[in-house]
N, C-alpha and C. Protein backbone atom coordinates (compact mmCIF):
# COMPACT_ATOMS: atom_id res chain seq x y z
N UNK A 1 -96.22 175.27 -14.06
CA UNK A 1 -97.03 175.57 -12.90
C UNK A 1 -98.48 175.25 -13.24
N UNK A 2 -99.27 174.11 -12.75
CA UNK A 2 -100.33 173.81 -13.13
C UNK A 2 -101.75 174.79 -11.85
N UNK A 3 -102.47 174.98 -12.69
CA UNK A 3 -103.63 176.01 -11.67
C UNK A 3 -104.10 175.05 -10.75
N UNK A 4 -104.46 173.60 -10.43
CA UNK A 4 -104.18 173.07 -9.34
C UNK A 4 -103.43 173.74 -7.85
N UNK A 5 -102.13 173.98 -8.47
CA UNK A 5 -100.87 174.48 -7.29
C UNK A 5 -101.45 175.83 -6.88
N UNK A 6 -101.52 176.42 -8.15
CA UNK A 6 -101.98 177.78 -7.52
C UNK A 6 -103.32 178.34 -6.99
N UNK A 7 -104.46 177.50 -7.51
CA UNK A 7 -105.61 177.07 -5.98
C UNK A 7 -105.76 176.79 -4.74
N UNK A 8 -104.11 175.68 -4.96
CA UNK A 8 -104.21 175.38 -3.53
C UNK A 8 -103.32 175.77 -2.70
N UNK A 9 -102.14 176.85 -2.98
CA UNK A 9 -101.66 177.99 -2.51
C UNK A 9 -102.38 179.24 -1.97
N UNK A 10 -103.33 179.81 -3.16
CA UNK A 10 -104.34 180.73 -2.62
C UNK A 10 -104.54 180.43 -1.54
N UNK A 11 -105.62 179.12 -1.75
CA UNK A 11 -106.97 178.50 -0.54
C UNK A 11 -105.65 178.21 0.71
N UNK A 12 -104.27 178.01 0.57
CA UNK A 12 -103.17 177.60 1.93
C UNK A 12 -103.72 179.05 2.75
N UNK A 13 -103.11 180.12 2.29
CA UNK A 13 -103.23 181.23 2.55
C UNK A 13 -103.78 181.79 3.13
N UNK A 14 -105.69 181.45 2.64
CA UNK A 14 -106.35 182.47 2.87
C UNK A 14 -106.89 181.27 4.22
N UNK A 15 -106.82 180.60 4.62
CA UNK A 15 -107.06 179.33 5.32
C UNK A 15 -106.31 179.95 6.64
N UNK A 16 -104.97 180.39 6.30
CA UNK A 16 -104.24 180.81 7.48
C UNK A 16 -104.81 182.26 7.51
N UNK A 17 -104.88 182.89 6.98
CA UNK A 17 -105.23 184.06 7.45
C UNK A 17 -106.58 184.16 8.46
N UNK A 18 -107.78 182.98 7.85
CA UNK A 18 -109.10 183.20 8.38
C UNK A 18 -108.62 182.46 9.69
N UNK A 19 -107.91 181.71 10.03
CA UNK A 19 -107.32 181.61 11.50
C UNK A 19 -107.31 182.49 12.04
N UNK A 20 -107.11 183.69 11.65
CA UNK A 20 -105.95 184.83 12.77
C UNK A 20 -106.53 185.33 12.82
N UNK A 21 -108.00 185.87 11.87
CA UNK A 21 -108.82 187.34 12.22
C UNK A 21 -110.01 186.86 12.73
N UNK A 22 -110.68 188.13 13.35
CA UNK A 22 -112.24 188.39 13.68
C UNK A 22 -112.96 188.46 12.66
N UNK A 23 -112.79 188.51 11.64
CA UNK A 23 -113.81 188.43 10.34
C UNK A 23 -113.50 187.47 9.16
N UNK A 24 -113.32 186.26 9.59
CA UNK A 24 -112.56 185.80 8.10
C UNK A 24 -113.67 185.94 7.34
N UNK A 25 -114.98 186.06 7.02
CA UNK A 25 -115.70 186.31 6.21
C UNK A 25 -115.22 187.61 4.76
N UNK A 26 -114.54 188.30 5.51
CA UNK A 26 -113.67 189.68 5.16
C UNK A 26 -112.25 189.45 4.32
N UNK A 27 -111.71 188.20 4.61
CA UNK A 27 -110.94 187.61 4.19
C UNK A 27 -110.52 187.64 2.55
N UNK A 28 -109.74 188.20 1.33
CA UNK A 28 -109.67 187.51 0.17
C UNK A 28 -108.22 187.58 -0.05
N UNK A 29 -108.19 186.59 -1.29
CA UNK A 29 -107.08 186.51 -1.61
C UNK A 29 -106.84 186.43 -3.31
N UNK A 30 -106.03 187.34 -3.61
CA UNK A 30 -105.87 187.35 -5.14
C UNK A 30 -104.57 187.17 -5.68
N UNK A 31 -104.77 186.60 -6.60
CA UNK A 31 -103.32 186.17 -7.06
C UNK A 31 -103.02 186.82 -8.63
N UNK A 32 -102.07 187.14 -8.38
CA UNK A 32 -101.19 187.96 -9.92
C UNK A 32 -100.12 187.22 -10.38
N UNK A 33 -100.31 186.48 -11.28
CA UNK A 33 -99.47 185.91 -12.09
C UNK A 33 -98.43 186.57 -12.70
N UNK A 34 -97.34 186.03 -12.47
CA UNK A 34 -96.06 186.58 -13.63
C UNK A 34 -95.55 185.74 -14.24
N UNK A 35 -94.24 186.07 -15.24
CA UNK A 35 -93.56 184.84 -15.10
C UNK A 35 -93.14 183.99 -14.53
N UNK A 36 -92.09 184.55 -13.37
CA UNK A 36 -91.37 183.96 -12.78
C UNK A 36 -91.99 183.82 -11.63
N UNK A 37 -92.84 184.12 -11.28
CA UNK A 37 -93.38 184.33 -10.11
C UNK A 37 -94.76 184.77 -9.65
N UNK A 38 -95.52 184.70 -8.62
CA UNK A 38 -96.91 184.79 -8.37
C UNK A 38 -97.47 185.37 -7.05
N UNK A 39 -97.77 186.96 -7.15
CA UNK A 39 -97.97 187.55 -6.17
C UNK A 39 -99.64 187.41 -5.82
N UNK A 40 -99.60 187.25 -4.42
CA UNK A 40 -100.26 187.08 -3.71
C UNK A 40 -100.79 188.08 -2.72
N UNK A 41 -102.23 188.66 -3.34
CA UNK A 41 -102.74 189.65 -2.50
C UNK A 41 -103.76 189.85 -1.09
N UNK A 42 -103.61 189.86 0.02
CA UNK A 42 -104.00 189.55 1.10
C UNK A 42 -105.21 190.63 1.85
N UNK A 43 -106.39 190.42 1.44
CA UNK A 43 -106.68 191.87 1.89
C UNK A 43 -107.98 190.86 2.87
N UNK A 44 -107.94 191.97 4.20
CA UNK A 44 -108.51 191.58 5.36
C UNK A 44 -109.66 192.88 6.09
N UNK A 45 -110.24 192.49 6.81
CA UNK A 45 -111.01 193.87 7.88
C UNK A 45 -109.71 194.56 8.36
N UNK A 46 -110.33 195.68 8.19
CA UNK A 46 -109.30 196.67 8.67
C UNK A 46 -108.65 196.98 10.46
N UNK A 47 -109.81 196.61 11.04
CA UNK A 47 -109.94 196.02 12.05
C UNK A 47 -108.35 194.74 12.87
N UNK A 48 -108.45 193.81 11.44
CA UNK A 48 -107.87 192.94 11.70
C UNK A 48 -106.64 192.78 10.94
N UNK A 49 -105.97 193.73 10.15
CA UNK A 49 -104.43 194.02 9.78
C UNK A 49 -103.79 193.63 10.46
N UNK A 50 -103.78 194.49 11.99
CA UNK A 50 -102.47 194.18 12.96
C UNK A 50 -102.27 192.78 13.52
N UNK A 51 -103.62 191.84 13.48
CA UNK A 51 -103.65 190.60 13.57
C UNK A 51 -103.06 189.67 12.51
N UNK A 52 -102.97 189.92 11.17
CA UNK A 52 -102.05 189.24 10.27
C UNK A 52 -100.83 189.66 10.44
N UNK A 53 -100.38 190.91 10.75
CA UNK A 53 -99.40 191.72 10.67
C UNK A 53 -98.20 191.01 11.86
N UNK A 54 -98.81 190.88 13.33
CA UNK A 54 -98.57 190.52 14.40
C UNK A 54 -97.67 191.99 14.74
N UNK A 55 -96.95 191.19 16.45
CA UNK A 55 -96.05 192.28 17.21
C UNK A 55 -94.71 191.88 16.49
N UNK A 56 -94.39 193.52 15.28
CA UNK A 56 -93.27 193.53 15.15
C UNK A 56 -93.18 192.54 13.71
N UNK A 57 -94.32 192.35 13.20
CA UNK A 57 -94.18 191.38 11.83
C UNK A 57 -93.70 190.02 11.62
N UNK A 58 -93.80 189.30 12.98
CA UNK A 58 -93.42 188.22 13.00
C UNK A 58 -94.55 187.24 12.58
N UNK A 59 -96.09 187.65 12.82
CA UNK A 59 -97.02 186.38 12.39
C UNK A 59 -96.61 186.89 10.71
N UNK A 60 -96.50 187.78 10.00
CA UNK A 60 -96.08 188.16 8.62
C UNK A 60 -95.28 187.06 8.13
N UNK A 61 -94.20 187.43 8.71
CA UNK A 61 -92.90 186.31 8.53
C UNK A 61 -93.12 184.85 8.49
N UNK A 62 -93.94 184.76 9.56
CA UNK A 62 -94.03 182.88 9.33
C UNK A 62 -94.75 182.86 8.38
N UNK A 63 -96.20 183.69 8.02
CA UNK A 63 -96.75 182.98 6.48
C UNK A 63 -95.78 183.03 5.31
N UNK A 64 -94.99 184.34 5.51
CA UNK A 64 -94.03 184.55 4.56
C UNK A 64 -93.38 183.24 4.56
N UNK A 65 -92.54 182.41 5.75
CA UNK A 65 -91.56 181.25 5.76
C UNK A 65 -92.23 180.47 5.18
N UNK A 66 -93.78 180.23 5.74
CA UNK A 66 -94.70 178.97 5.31
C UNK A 66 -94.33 178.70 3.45
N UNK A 67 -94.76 180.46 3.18
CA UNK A 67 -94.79 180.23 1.79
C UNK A 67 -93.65 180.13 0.85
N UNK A 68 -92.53 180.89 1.70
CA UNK A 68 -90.89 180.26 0.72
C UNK A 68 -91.24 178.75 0.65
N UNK A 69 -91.39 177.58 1.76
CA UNK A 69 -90.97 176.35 1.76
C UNK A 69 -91.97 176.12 0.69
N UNK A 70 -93.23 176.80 0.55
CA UNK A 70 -94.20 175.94 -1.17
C UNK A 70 -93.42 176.46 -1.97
N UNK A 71 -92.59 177.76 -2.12
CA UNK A 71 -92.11 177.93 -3.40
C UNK A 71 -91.26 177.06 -3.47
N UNK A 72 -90.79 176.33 -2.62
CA UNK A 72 -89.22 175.57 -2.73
C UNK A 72 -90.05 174.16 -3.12
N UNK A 73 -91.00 173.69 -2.70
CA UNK A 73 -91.43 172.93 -3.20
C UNK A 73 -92.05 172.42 -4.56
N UNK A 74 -92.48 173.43 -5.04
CA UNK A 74 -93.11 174.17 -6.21
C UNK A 74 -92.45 174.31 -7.41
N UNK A 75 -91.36 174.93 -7.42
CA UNK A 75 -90.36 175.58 -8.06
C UNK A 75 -90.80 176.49 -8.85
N UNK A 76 -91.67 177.75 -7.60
CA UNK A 76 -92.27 178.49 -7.85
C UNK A 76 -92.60 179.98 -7.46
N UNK A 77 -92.06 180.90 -7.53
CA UNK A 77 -91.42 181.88 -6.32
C UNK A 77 -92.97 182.61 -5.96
N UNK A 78 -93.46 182.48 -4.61
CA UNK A 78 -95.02 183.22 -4.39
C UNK A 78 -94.18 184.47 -3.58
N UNK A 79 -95.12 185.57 -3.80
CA UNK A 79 -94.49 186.54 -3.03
C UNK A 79 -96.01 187.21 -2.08
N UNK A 80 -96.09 187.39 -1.01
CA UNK A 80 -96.88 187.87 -0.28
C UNK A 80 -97.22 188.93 0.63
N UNK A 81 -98.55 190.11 -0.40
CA UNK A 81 -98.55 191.13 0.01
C UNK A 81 -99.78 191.63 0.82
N UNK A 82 -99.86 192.26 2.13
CA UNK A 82 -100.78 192.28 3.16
C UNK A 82 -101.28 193.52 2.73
N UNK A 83 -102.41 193.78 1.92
CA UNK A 83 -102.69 195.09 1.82
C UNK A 83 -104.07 196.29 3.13
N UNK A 84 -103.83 197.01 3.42
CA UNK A 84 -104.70 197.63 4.16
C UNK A 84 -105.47 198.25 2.91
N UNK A 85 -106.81 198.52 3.65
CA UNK A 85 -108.25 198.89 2.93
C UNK A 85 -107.93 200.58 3.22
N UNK A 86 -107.79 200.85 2.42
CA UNK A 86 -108.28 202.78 2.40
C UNK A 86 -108.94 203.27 1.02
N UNK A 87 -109.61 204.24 1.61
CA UNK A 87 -110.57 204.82 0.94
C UNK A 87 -110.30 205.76 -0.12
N UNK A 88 -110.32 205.10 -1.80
CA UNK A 88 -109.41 206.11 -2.99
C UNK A 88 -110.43 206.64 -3.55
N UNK A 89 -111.54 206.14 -3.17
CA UNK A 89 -112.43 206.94 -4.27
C UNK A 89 -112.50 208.59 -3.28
N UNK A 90 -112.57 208.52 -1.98
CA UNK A 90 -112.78 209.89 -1.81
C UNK A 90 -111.25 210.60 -0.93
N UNK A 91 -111.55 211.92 -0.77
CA UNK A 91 -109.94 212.88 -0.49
C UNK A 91 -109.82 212.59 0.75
N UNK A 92 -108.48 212.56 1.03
CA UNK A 92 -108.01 211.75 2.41
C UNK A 92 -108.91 213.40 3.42
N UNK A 93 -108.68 213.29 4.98
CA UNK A 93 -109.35 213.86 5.89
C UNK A 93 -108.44 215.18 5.81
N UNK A 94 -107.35 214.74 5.38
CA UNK A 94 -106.91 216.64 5.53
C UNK A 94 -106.91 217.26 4.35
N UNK A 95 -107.38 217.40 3.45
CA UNK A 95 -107.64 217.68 2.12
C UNK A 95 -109.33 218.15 2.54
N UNK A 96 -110.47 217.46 3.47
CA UNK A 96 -111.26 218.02 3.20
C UNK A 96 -111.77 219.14 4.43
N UNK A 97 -110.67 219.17 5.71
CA UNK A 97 -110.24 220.43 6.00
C UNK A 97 -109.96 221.20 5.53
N UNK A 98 -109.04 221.33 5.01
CA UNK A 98 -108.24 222.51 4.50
C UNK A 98 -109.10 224.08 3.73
N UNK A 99 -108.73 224.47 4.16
CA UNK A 99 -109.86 225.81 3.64
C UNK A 99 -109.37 226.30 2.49
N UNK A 100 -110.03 226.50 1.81
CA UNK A 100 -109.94 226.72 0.16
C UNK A 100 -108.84 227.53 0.15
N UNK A 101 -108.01 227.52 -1.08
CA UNK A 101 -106.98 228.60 -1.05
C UNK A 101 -107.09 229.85 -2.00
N UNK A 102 -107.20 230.72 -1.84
CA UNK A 102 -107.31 231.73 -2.82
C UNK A 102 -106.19 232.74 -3.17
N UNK A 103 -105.90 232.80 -4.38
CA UNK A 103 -104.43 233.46 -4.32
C UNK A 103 -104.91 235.29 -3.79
N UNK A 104 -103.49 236.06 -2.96
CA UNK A 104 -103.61 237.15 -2.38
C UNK A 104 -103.56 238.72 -3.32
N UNK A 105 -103.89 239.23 -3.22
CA UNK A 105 -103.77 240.61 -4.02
C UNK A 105 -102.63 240.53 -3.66
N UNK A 106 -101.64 241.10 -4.90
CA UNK A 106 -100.14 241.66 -4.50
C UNK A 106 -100.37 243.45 -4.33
């Protein structure tokens, strides 16, 4: 697998994705090498998920199809993952409701 292929897999990718959204500026794409195989990380405006995502995961599927036919071409298995943006550094919204707990006198 020469890094050529896998440049120009990324750049396939992220090419289709900046099609589909309101922010392709927002757009990246990272790639994780394995052996056998090379996952592909898709991260977009949050905004614009359901727009890669489509009705029912079908725009998903065709990049997904797009990208079986490079692996078949390739002889190279890409696997492609749409990640949503959430916020880890701080406690999700019901965690910072929750009212302190204090254990009860028995």
């Amino acid at each position: 697998m020469t890094q050529l292929n896998m440049v120009a897999v990324d750049e396939l990718i992220r090419e289709i994705a900046r099609a589909l959204v309101d922010e392709p500026a927002a757009v990246d794409v990272q790639s994780v090498d394995r052996d056998e195989n090379t996952i592909l990380k898709l991260r977009v405006a949050p905004g614009d998920v359901g727009k890669v995502i489509g009705k029912q995961g079908r725009t998903a599927r065709s990049v997904r199809t797009i990208l079986g036919a490079v692996s078949m071409k390739l002889h190279h298995r890409y696997t492609l993952d749409i990640l949503e943006e959430d916020d880890k550094a701080s406690p999700s919204s019901s965690d910072q409701n929750a009212a302190p707990q204090t254990p009860s006198p028995a």
